[in-house]
PDB file of N, CA and C in Angstrom:
ATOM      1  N   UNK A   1      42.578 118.897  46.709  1.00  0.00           N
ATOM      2  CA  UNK A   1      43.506 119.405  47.696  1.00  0.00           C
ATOM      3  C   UNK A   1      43.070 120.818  48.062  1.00  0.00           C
ATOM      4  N   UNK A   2      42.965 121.386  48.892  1.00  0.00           N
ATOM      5  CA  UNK A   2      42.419 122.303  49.993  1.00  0.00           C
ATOM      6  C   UNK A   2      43.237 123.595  49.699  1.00  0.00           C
ATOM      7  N   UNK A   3      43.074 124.585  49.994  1.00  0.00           N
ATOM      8  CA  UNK A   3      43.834 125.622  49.793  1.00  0.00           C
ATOM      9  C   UNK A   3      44.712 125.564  51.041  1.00  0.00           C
ATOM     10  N   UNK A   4      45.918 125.965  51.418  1.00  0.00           N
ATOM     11  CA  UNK A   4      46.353 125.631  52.576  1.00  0.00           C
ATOM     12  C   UNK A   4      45.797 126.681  53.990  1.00  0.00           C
ATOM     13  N   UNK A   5      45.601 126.031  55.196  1.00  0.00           N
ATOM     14  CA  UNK A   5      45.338 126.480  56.690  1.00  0.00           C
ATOM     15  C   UNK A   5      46.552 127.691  56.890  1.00  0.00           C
ATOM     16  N   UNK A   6      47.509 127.312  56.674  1.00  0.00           N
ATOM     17  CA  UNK A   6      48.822 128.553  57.269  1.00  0.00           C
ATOM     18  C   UNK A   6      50.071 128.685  55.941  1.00  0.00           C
ATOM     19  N   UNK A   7      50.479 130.134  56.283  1.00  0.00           N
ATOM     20  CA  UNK A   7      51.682 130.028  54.902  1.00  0.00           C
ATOM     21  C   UNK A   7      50.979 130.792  53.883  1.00  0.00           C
ATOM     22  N   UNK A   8      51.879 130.883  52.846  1.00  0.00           N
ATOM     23  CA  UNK A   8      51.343 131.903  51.924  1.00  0.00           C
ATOM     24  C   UNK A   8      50.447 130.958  50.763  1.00  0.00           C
ATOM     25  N   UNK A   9      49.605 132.125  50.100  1.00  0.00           N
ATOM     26  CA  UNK A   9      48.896 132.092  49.679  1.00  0.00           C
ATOM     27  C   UNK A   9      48.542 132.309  48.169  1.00  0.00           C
ATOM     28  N   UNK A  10      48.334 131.954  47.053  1.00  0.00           N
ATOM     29  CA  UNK A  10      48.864 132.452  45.561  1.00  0.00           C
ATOM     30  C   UNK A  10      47.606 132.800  44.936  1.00  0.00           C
ATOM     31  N   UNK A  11      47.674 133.631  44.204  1.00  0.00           N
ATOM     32  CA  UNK A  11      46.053 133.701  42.952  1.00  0.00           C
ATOM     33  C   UNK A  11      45.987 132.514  42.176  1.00  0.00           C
ATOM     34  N   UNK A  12      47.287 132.179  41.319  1.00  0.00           N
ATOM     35  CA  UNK A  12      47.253 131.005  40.903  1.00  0.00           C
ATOM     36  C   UNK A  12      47.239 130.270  41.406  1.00  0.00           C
ATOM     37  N   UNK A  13      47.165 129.561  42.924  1.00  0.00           N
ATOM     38  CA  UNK A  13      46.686 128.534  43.336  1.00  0.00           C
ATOM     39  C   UNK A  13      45.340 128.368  43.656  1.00  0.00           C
ATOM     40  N   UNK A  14      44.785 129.728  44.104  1.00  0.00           N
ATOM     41  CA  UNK A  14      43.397 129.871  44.234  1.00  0.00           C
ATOM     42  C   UNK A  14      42.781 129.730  42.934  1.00  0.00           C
ATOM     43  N   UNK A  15      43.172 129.888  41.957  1.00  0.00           N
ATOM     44  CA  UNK A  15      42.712 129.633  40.747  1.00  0.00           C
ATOM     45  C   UNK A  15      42.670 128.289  40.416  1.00  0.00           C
ATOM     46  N   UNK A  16      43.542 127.616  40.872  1.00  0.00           N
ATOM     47  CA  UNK A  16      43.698 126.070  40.609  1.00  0.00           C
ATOM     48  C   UNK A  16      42.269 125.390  41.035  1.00  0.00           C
ATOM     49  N   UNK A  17      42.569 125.905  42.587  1.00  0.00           N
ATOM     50  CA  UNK A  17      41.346 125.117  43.189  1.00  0.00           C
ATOM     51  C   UNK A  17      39.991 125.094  42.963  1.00  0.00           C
ATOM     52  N   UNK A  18      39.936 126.163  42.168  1.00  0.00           N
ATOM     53  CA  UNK A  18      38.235 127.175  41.438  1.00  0.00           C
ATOM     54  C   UNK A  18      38.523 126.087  40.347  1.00  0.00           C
ATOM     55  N   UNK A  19      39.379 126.043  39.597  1.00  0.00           N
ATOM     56  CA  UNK A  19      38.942 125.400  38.140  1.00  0.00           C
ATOM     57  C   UNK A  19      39.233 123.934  38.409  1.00  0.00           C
ATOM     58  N   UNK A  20      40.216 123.287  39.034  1.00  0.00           N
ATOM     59  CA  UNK A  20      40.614 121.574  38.991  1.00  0.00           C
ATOM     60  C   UNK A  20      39.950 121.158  40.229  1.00  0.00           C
ATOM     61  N   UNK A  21      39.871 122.299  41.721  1.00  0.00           N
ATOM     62  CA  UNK A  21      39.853 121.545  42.714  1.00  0.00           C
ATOM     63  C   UNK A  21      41.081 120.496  43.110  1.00  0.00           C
ATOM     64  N   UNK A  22      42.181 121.663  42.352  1.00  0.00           N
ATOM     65  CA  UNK A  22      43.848 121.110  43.552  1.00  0.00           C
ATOM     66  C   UNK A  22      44.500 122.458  43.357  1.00  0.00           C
ATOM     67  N   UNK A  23      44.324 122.889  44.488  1.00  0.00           N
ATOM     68  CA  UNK A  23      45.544 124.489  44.784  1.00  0.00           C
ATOM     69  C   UNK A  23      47.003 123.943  43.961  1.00  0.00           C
ATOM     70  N   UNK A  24      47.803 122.924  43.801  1.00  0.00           N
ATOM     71  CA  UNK A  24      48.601 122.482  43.511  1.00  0.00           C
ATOM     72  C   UNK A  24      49.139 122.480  41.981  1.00  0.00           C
ATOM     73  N   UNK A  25      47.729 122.218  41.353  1.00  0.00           N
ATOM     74  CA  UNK A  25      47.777 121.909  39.936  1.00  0.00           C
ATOM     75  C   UNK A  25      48.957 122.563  39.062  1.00  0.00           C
ATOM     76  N   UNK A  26      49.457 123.698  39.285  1.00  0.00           N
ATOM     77  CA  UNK A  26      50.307 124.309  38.681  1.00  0.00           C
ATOM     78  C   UNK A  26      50.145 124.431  37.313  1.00  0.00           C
ATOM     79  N   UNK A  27      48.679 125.032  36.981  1.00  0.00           N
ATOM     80  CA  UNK A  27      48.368 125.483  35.304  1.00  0.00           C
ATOM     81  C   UNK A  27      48.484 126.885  35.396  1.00  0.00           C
ATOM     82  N   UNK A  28      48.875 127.264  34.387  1.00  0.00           N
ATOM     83  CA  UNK A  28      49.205 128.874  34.505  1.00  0.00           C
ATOM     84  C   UNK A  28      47.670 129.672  34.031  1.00  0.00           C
ATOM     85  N   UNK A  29      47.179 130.500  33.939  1.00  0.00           N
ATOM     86  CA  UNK A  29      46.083 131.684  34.190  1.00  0.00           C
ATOM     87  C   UNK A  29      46.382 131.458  32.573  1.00  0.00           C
ATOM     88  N   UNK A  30      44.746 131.373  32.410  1.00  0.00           N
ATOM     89  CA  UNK A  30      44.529 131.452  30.506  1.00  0.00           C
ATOM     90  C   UNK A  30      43.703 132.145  30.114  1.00  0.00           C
ATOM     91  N   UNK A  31      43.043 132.413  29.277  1.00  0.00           N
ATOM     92  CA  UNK A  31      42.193 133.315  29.188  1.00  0.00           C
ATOM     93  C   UNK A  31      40.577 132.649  29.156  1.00  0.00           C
ATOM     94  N   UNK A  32      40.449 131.203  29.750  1.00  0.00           N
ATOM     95  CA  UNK A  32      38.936 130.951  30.208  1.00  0.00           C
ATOM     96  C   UNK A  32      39.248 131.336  31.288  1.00  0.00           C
ATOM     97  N   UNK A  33      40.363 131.023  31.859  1.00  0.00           N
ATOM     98  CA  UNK A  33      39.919 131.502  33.442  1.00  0.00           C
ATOM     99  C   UNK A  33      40.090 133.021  33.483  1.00  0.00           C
ATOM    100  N   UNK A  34      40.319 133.796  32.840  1.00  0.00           N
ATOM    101  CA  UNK A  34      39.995 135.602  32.734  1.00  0.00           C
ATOM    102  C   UNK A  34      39.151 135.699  32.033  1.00  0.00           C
ATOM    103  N   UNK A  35      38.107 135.006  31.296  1.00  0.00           N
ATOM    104  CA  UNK A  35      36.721 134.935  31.063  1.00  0.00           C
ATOM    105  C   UNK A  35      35.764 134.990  31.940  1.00  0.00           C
ATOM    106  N   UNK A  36      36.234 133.952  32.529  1.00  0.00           N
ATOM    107  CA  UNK A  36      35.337 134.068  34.130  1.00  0.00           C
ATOM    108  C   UNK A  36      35.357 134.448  35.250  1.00  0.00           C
ATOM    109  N   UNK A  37      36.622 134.885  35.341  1.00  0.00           N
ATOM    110  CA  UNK A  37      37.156 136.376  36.341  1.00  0.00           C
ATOM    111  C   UNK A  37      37.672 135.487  37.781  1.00  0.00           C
ATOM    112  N   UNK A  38      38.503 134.380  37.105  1.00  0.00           N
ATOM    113  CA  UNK A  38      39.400 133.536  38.168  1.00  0.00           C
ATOM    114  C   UNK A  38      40.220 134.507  38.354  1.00  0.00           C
ATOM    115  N   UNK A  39      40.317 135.679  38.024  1.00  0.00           N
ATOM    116  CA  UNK A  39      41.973 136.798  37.413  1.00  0.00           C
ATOM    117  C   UNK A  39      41.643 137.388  38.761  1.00  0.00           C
ATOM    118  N   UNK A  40      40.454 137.708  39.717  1.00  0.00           N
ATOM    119  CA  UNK A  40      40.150 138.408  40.451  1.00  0.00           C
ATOM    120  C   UNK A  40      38.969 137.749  42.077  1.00  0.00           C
ATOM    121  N   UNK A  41      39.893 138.351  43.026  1.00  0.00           N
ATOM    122  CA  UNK A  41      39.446 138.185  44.416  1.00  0.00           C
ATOM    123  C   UNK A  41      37.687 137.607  44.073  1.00  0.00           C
ATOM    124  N   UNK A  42      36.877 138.664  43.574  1.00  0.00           N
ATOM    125  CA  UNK A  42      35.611 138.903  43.655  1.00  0.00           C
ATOM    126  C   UNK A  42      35.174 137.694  42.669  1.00  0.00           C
ATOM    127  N   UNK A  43      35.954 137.666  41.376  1.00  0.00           N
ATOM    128  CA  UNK A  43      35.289 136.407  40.584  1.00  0.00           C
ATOM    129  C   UNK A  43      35.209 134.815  41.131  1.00  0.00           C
ATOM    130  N   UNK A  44      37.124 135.076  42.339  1.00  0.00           N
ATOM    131  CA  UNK A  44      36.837 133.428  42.899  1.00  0.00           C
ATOM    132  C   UNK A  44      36.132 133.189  43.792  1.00  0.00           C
ATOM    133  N   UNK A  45      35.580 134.443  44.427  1.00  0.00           N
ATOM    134  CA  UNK A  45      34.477 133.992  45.391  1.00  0.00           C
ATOM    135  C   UNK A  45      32.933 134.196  45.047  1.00  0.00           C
ATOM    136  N   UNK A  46      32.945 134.414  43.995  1.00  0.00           N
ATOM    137  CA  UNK A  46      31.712 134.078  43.285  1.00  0.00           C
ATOM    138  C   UNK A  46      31.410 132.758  42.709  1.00  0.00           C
ATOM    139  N   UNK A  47      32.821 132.192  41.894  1.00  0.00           N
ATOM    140  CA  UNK A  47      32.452 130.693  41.516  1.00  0.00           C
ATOM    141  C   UNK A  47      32.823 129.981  42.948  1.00  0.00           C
ATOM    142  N   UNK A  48      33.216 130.142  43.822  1.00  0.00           N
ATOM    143  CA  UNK A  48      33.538 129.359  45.472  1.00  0.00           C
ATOM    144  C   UNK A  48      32.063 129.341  45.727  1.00  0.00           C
ATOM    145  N   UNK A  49      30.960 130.665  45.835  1.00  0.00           N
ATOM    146  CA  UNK A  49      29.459 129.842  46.389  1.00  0.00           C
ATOM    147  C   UNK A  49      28.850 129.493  45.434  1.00  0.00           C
ATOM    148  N   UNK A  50      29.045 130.130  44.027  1.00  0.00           N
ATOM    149  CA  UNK A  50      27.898 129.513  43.287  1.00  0.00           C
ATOM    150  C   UNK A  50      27.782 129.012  41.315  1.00  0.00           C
ATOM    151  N   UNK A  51      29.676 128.690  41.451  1.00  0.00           N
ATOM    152  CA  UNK A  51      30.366 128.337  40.028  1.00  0.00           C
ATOM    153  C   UNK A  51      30.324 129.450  39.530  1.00  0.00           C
ATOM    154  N   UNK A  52      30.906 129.308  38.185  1.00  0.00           N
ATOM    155  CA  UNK A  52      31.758 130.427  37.244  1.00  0.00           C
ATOM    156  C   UNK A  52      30.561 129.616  35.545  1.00  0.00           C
ATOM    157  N   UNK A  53      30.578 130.367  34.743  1.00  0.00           N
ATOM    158  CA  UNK A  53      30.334 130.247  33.473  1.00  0.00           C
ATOM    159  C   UNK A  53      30.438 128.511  32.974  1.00  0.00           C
ATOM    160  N   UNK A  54      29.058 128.167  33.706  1.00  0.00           N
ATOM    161  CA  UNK A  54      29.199 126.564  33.112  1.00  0.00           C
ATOM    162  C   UNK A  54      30.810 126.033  33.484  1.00  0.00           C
ATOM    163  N   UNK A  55      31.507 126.610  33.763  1.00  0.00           N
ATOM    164  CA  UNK A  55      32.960 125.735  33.114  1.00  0.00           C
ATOM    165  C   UNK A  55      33.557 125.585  34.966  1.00  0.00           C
ATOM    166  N   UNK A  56      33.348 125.784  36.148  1.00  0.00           N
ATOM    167  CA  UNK A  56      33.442 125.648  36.933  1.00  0.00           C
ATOM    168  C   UNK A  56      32.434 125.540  38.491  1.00  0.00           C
ATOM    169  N   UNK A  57      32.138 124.293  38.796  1.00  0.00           N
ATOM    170  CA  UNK A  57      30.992 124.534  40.027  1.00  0.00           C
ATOM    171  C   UNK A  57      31.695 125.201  41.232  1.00  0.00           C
ATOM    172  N   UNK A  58      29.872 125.156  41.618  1.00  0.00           N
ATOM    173  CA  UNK A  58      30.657 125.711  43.394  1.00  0.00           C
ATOM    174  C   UNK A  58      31.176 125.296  44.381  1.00  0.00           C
ATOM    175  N   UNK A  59      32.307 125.481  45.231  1.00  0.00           N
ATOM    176  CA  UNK A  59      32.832 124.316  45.927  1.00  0.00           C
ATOM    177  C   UNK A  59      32.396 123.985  47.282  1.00  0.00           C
ATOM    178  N   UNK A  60      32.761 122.721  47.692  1.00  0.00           N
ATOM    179  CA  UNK A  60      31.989 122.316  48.914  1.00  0.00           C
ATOM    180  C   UNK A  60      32.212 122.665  50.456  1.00  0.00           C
ATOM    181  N   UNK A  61      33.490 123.373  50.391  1.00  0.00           N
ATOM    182  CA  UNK A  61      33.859 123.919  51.999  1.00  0.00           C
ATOM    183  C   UNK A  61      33.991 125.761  51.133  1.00  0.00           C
ATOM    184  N   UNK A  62      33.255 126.498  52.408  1.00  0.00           N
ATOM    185  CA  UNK A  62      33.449 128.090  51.853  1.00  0.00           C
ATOM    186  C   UNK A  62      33.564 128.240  52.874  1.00  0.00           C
ATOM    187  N   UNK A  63      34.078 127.695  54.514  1.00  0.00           N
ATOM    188  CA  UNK A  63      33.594 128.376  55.864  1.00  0.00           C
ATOM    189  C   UNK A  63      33.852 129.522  56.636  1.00  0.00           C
ATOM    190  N   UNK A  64      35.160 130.372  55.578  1.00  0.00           N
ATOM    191  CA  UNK A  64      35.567 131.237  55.836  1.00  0.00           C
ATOM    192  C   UNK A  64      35.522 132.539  55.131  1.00  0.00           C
ATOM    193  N   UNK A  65      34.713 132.258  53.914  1.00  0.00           N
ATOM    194  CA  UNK A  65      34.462 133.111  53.005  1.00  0.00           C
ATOM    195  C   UNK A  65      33.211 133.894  52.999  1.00  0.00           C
ATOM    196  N   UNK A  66      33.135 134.768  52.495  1.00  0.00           N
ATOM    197  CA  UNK A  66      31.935 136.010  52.926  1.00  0.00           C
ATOM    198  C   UNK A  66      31.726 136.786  51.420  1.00  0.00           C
ATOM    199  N   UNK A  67      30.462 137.100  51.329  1.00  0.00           N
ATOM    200  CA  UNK A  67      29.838 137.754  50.082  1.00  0.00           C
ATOM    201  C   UNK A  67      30.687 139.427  50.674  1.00  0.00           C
ATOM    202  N   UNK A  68      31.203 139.956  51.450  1.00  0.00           N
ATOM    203  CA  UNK A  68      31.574 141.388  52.018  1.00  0.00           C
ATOM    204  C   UNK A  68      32.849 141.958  51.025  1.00  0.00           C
ATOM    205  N   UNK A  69      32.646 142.883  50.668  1.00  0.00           N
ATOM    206  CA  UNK A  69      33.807 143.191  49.891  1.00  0.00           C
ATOM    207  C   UNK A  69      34.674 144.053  50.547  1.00  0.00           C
ATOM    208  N   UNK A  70      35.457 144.886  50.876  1.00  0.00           N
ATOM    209  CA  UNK A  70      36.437 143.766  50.164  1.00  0.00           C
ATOM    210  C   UNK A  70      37.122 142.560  50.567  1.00  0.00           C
ATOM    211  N   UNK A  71      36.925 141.736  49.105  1.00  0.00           N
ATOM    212  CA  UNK A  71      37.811 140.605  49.988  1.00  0.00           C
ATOM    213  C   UNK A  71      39.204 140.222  50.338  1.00  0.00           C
ATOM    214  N   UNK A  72      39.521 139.123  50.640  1.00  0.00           N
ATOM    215  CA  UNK A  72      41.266 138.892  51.343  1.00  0.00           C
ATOM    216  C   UNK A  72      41.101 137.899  50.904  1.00  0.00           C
ATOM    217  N   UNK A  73      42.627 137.406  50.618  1.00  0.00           N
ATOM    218  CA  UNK A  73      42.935 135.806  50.014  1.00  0.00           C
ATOM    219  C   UNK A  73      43.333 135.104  51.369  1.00  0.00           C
ATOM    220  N   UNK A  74      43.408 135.284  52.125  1.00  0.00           N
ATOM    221  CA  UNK A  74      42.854 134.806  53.787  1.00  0.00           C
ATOM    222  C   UNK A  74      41.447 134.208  53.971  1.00  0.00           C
ATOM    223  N   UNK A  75      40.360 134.725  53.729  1.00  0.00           N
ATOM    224  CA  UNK A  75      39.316 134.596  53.198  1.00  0.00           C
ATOM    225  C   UNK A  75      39.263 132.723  52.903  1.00  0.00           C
ATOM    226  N   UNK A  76      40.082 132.991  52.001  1.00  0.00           N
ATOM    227  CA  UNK A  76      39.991 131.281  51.341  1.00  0.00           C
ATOM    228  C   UNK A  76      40.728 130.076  52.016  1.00  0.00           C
ATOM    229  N   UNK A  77      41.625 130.520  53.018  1.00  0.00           N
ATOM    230  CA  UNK A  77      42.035 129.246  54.197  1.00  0.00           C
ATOM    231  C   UNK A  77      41.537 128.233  54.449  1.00  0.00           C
ATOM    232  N   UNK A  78      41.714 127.119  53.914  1.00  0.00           N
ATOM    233  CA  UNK A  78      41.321 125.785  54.128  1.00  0.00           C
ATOM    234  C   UNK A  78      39.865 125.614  53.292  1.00  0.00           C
ATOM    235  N   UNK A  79      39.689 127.022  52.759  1.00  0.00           N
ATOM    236  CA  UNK A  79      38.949 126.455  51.560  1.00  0.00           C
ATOM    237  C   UNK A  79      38.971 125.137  50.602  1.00  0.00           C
ATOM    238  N   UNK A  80      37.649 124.395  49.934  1.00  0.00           N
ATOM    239  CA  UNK A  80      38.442 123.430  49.192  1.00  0.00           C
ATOM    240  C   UNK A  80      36.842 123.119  47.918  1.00  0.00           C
ATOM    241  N   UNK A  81      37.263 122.824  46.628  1.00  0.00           N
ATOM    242  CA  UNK A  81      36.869 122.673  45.841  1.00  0.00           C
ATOM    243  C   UNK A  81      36.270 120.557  46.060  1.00  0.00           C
ATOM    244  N   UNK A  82      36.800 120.285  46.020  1.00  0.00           N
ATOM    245  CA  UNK A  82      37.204 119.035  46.145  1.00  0.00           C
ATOM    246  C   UNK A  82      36.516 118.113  45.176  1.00  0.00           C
ATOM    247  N   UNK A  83      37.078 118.756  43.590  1.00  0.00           N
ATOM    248  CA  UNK A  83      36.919 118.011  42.701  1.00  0.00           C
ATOM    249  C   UNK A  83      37.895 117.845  41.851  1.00  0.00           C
ATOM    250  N   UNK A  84      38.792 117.069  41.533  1.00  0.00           N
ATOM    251  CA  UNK A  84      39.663 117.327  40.205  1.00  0.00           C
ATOM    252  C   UNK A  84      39.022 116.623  39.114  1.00  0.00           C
ATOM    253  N   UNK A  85      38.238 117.334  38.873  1.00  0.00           N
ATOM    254  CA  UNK A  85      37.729 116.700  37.200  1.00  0.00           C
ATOM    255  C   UNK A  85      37.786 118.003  36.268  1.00  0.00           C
ATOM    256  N   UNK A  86      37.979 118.892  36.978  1.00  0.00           N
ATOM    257  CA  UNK A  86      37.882 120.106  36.081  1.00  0.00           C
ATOM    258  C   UNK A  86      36.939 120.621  35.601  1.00  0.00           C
ATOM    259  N   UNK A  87      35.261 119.634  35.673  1.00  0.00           N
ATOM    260  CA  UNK A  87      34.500 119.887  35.251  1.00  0.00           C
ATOM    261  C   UNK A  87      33.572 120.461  36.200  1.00  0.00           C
ATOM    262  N   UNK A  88      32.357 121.118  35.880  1.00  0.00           N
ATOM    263  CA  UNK A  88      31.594 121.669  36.739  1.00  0.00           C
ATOM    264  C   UNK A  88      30.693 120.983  37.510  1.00  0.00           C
TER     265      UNK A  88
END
């Protein structure tokens, strides 16, 4: 599930979609994902082009996202992981 096109926007959902690939998932922030710096703008758009620490790949739509700092959680609009396996 996609990060959403319009409407607000959450870290923890952006986090969802970095680690399950569902904005939805509703797992709360643990400390693998502040291992790998899901905790922060710059870490999810690092595992978004090119995965996080073995434990998350990179996802397959980025079309709005940019290596430019700083970033915006706008940025990630209709972004989408589009894996729920959790795995990388």
């Amino acid at each position: 599930m996609a990060v959403p096109t319009s409407g607000s926007i959450s870290m923890l959902g952006l986090k969802n979609e970095a680690r399950y690939g569902n904005y939805s998932a509703g797992t709360a922030m643990d400390s693998t994902d502040r291992s790998i710096n899901l905790d922060k703008l710059s870490g999810l758009v690092n595992a978004a082009f090119n995965g996080a620490g073995g434990i998350v790949g990179s996802w397959d739509n980025t079309n709005n996202l940019n290596s430019s700092q700083p970033h915006a959680m706008s940025e990630f609009r209709g972004a989408a992981k589009d894996d729920d396996s959790g795995d990388p």
